[in-house]
N, C-alpha and C. Protein backbone atom coordinates (compact mmCIF):
# COMPACT_ATOMS: atom_id res chain seq x y z
N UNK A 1 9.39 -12.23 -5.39
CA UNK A 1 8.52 -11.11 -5.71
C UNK A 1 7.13 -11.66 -6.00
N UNK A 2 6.05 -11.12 -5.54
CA UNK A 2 4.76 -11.24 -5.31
C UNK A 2 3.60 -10.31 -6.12
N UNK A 3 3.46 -9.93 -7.26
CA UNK A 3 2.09 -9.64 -7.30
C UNK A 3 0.38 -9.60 -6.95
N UNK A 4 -0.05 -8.98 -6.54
CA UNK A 4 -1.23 -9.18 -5.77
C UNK A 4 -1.95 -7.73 -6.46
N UNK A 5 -3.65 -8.40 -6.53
CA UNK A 5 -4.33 -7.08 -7.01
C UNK A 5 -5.67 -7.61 -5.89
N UNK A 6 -6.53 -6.44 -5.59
CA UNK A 6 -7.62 -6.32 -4.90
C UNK A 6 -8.51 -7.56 -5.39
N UNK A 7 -8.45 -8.43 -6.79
CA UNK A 7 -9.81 -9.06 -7.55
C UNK A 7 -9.10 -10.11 -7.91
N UNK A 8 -7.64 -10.50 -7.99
CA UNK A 8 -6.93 -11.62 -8.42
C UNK A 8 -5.96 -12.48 -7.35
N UNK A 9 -6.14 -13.74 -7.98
CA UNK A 9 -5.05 -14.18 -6.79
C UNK A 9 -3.18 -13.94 -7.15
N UNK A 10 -2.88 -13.87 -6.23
CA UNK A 10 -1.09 -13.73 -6.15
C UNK A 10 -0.40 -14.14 -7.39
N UNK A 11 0.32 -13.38 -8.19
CA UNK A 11 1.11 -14.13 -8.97
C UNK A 11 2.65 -13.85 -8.21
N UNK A 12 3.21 -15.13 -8.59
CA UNK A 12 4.41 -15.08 -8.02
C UNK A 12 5.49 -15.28 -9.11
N UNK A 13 6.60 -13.90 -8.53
CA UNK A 13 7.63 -13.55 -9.80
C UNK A 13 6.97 -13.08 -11.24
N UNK A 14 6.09 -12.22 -10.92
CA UNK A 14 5.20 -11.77 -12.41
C UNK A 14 6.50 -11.13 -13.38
N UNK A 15 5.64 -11.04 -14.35
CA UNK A 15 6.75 -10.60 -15.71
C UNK A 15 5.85 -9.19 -15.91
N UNK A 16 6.78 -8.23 -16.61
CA UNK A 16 6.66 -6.94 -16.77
C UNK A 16 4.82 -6.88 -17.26
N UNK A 17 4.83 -7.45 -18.49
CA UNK A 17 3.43 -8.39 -19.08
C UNK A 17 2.28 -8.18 -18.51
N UNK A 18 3.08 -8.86 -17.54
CA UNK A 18 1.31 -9.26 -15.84
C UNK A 18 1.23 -8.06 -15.11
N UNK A 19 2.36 -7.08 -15.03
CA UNK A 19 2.41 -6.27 -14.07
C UNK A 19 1.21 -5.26 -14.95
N UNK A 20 1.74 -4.77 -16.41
CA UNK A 20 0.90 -3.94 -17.38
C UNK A 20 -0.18 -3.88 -17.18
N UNK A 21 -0.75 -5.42 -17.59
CA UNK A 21 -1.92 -6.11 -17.53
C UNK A 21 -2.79 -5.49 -16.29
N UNK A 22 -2.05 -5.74 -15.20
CA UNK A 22 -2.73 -5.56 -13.47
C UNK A 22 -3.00 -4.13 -13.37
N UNK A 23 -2.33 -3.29 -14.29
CA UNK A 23 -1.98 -2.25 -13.87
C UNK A 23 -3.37 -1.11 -15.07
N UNK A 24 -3.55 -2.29 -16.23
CA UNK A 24 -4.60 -1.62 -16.88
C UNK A 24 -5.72 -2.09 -16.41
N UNK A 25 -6.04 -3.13 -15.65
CA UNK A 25 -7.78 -3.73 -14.88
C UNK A 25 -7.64 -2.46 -13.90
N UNK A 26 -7.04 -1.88 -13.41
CA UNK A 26 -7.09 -1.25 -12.19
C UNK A 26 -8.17 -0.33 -12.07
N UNK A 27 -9.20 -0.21 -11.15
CA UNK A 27 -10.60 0.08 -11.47
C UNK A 27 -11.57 -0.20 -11.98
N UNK A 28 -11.15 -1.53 -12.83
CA UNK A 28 -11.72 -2.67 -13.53
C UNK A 28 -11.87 -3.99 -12.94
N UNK A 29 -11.74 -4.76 -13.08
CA UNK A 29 -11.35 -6.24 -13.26
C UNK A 29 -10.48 -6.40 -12.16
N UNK A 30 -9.47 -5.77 -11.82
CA UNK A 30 -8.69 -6.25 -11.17
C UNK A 30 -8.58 -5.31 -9.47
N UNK A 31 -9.47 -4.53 -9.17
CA UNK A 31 -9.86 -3.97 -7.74
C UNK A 31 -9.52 -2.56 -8.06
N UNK A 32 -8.90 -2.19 -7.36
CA UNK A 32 -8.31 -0.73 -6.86
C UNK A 32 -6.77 -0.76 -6.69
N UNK A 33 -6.09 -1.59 -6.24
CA UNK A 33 -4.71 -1.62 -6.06
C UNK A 33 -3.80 -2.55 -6.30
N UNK A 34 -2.74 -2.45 -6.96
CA UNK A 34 -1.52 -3.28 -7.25
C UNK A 34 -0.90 -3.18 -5.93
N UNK A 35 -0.21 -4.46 -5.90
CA UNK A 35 1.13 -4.66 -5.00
C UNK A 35 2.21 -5.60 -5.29
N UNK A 36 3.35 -4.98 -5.50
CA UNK A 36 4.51 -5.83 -5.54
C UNK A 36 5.10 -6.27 -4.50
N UNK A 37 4.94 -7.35 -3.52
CA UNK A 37 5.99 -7.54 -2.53
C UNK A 37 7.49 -8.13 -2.67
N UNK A 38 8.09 -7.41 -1.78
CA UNK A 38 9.50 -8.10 -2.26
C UNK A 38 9.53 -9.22 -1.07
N UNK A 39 9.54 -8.96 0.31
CA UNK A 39 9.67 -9.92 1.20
C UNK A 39 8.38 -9.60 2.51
N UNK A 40 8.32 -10.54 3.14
CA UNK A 40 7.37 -10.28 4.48
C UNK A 40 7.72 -9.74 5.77
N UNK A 41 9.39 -10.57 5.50
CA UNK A 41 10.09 -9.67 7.04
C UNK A 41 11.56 -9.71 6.32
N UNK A 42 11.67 -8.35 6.69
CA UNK A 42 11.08 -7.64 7.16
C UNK A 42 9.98 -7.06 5.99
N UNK A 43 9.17 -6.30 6.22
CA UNK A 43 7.90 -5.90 5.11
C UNK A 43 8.39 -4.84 3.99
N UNK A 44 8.81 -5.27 3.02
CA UNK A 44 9.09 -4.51 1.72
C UNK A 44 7.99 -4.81 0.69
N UNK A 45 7.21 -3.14 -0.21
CA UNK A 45 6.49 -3.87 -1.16
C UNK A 45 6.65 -2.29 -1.57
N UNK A 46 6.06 -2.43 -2.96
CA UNK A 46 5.85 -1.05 -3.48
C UNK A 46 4.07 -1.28 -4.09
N UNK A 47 3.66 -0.87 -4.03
CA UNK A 47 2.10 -0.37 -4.41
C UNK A 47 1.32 0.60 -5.11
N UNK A 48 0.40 0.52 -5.63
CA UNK A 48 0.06 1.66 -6.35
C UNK A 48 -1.77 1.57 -6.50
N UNK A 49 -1.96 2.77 -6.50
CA UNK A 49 -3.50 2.97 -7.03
C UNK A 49 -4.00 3.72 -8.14
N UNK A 50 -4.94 3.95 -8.31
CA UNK A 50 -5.53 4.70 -9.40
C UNK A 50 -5.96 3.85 -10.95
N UNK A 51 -6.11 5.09 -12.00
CA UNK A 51 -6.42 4.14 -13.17
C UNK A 51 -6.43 5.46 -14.21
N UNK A 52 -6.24 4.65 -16.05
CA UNK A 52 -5.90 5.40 -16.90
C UNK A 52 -4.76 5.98 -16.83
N UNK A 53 -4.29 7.57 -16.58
CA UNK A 53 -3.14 7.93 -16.24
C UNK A 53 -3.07 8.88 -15.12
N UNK A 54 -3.25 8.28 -14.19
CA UNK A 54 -3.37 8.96 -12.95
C UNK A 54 -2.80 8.11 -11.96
N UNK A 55 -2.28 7.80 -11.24
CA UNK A 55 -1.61 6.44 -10.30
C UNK A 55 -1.01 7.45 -9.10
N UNK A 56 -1.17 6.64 -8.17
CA UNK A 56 0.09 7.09 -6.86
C UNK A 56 0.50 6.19 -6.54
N UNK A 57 1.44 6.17 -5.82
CA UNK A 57 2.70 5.24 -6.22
C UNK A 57 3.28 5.13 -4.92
N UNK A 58 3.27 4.03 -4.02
CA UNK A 58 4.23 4.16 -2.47
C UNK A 58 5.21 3.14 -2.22
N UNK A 59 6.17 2.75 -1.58
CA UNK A 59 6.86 2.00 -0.91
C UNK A 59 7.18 1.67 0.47
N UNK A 60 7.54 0.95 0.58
CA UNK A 60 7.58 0.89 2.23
C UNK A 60 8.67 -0.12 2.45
N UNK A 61 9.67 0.10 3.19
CA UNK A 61 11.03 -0.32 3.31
C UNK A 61 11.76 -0.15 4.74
N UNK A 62 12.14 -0.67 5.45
CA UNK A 62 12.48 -0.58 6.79
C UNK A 62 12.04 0.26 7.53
N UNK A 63 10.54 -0.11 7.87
CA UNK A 63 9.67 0.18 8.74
C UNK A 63 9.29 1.59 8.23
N UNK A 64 9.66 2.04 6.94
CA UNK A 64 9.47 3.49 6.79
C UNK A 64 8.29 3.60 5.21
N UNK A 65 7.49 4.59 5.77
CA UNK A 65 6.34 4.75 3.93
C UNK A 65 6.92 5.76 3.35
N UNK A 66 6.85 5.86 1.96
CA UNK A 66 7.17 6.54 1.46
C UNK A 66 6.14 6.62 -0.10
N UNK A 67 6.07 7.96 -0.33
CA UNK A 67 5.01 8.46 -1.55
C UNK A 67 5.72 9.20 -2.44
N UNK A 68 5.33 8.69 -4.14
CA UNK A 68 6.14 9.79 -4.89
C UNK A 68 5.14 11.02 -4.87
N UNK A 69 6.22 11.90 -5.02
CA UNK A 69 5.75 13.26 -5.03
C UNK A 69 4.70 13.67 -6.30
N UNK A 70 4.74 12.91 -7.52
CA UNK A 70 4.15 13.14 -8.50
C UNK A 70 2.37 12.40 -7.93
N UNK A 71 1.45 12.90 -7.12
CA UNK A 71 0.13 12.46 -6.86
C UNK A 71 -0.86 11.97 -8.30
N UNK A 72 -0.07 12.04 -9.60
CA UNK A 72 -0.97 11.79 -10.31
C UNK A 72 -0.28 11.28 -11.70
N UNK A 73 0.63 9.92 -11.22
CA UNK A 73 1.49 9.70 -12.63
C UNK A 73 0.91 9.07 -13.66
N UNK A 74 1.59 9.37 -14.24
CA UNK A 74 1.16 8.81 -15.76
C UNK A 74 1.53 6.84 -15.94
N UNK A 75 0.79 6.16 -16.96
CA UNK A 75 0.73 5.28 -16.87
C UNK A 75 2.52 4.52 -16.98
N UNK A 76 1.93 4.90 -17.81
CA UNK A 76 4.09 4.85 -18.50
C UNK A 76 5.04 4.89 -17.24
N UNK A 77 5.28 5.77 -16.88
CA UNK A 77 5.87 6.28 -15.44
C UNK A 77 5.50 4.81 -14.47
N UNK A 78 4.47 5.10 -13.87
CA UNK A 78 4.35 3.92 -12.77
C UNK A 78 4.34 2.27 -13.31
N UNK A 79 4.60 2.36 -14.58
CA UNK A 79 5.03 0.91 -15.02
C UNK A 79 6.27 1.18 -14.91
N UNK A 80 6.77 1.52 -15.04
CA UNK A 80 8.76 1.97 -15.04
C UNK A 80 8.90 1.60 -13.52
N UNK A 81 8.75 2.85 -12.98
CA UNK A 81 8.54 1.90 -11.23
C UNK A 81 8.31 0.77 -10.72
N UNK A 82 7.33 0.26 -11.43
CA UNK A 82 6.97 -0.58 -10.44
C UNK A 82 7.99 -2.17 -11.63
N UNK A 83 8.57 -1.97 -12.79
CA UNK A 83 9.22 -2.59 -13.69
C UNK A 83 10.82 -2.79 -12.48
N UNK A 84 10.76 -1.63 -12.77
CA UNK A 84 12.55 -1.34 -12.00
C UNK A 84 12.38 -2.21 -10.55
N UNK A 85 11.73 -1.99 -9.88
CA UNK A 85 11.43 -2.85 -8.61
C UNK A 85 11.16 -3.82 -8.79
N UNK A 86 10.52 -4.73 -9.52
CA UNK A 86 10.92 -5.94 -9.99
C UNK A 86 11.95 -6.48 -10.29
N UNK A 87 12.38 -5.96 -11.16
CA UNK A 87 13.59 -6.03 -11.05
C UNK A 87 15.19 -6.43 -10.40
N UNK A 88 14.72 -5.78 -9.40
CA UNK A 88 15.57 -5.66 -8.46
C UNK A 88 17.00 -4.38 -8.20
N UNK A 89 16.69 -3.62 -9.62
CA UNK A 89 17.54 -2.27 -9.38
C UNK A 89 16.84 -1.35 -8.58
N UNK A 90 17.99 0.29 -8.65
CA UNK A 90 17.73 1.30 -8.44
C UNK A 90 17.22 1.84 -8.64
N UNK A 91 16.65 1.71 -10.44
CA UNK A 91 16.53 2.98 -10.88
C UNK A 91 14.99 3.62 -10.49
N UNK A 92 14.28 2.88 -9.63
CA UNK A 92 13.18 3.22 -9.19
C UNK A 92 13.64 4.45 -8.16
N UNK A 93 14.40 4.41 -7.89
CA UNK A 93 14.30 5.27 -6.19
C UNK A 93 14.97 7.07 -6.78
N UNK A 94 15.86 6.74 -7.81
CA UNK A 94 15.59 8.46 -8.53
C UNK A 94 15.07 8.71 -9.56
N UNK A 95 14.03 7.61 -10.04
CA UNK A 95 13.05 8.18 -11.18
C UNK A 95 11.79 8.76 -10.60
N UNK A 96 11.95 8.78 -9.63
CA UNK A 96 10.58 9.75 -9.02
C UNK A 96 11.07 10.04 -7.75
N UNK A 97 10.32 11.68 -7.47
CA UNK A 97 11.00 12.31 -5.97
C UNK A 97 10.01 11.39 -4.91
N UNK A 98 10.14 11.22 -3.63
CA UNK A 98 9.62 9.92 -2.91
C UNK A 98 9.64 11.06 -1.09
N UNK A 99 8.55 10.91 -0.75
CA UNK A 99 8.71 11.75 0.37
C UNK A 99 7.83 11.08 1.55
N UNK A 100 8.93 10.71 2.69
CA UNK A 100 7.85 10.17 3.59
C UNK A 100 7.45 10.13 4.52
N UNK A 101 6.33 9.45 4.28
CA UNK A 101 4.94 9.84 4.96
C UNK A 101 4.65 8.77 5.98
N UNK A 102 5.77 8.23 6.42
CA UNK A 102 5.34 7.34 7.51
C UNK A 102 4.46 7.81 8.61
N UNK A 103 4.86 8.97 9.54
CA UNK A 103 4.13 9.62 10.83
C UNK A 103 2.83 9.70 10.40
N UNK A 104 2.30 10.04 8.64
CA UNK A 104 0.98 9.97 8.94
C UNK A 104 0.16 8.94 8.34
N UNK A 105 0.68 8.03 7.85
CA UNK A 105 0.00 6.12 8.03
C UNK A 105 0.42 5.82 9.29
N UNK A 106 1.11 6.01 9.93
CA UNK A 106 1.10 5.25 11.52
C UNK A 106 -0.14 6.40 12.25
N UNK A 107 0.41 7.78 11.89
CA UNK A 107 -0.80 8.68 12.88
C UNK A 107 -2.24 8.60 12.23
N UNK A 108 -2.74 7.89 11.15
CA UNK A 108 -3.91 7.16 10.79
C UNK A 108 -4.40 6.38 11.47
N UNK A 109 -3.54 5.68 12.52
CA UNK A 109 -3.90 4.35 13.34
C UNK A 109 -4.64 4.87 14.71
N UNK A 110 -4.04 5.56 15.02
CA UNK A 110 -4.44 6.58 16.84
C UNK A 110 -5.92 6.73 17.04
N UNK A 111 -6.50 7.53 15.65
CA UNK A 111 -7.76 7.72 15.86
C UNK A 111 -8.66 6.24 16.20
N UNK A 112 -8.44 5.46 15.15
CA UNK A 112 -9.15 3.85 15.65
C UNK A 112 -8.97 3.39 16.58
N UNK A 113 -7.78 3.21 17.00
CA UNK A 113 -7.24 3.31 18.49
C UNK A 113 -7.85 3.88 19.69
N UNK A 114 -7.79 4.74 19.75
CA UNK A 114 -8.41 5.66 20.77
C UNK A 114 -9.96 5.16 21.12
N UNK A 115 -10.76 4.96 19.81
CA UNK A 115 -12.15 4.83 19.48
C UNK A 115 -12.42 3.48 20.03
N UNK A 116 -11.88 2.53 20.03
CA UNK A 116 -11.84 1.08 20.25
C UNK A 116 -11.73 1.53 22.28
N UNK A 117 -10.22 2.02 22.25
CA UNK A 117 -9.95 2.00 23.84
C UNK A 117 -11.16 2.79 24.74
N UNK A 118 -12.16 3.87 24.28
CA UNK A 118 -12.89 4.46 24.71
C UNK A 118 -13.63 3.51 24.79
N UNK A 119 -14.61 2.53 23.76
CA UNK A 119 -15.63 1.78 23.80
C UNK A 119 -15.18 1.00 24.54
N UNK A 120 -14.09 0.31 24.67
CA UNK A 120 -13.65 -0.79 25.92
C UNK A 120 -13.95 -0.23 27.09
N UNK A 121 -13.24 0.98 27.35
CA UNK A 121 -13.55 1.44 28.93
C UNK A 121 -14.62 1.27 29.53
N UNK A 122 -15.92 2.01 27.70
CA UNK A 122 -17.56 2.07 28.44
C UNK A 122 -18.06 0.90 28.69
N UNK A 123 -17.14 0.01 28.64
CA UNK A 123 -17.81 -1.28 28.25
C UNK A 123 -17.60 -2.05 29.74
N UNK A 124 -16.29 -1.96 30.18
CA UNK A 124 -15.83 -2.30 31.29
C UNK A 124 -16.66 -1.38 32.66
N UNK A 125 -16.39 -0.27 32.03
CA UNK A 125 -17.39 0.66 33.08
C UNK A 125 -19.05 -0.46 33.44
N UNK A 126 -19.63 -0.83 32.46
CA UNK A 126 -21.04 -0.52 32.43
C UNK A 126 -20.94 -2.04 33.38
N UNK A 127 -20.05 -2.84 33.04
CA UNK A 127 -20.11 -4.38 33.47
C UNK A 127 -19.82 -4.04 34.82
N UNK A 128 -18.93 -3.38 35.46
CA UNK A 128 -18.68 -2.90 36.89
C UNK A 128 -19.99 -2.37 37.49
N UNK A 129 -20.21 -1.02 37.00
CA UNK A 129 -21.39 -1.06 37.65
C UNK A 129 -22.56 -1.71 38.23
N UNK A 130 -23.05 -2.75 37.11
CA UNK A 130 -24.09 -3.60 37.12
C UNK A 130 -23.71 -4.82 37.86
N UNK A 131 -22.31 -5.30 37.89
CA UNK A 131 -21.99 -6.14 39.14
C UNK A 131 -21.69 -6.04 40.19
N UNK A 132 -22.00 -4.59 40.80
CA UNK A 132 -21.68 -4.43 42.04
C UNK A 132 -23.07 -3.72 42.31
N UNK A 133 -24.36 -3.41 41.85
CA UNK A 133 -25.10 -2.93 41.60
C UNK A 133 -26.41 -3.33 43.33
């Protein structure tokens, strides 16, 4: 298990302590976002943003995202989460309703996509022209 914040480097196997800690710089000192990773492959981590008592809270677990339903938890709460997942139990996955939202972090990607493949085309276009010119 991996801790990581936007402003600090990696702690590895953090204690509840460090997680608190990361979790009160947040908007401070320590960036915009926590992340707990569990492994790289396949890609498991749970994450969170916000600050004071406001947090959202996601996971991502065999290829799938997922968001708790609560958009605005309390501090307490998303230390419990993100505690329990350290952990290595359950009790994260029915202490908050979790609904997901994979189709639209992957359908986030299309638009850049698209935007990139258009500018390539004009790009390829303009070089054709001018070498056959």
């Amino acid at each position: 298990m991996r801790l990581e914040t936007e402003d600090g480097a990696p702690i590895e196997d953090p204690t509840e302590d460090q997680i608190r800690q990361a979790l009160q710089g947040l908007g401070r000192e320590c960036g915009t976002f926590a992340i707990l990773a569990r492994r790289e492959e396949p890609l498991e981590y749970m994450q969170t943003t916000g600050e004071g008592n406001a947090f959202i809270v996601e996971f991502h677990e065999g290829g799938r995202h997922f968001r708790a339903t609560n958009e605005e938890m309390a501090f307490d709460a998303t230390l419990a989460l993100l505690a329990s997942y350290r952990r290595g139990d359950d009790g994260w996955r029915t202490t908050a309703l979790w609904k997901d939202i994979t189709k639209e972090v992957a359908g986030a990607r299309w638009p850049i996509i698209a935007v990139i493949g258009a500018v390539t085309a004009a790009l390829i276009a303009v070089i054709l022209y001018y070498s056959f010119k």
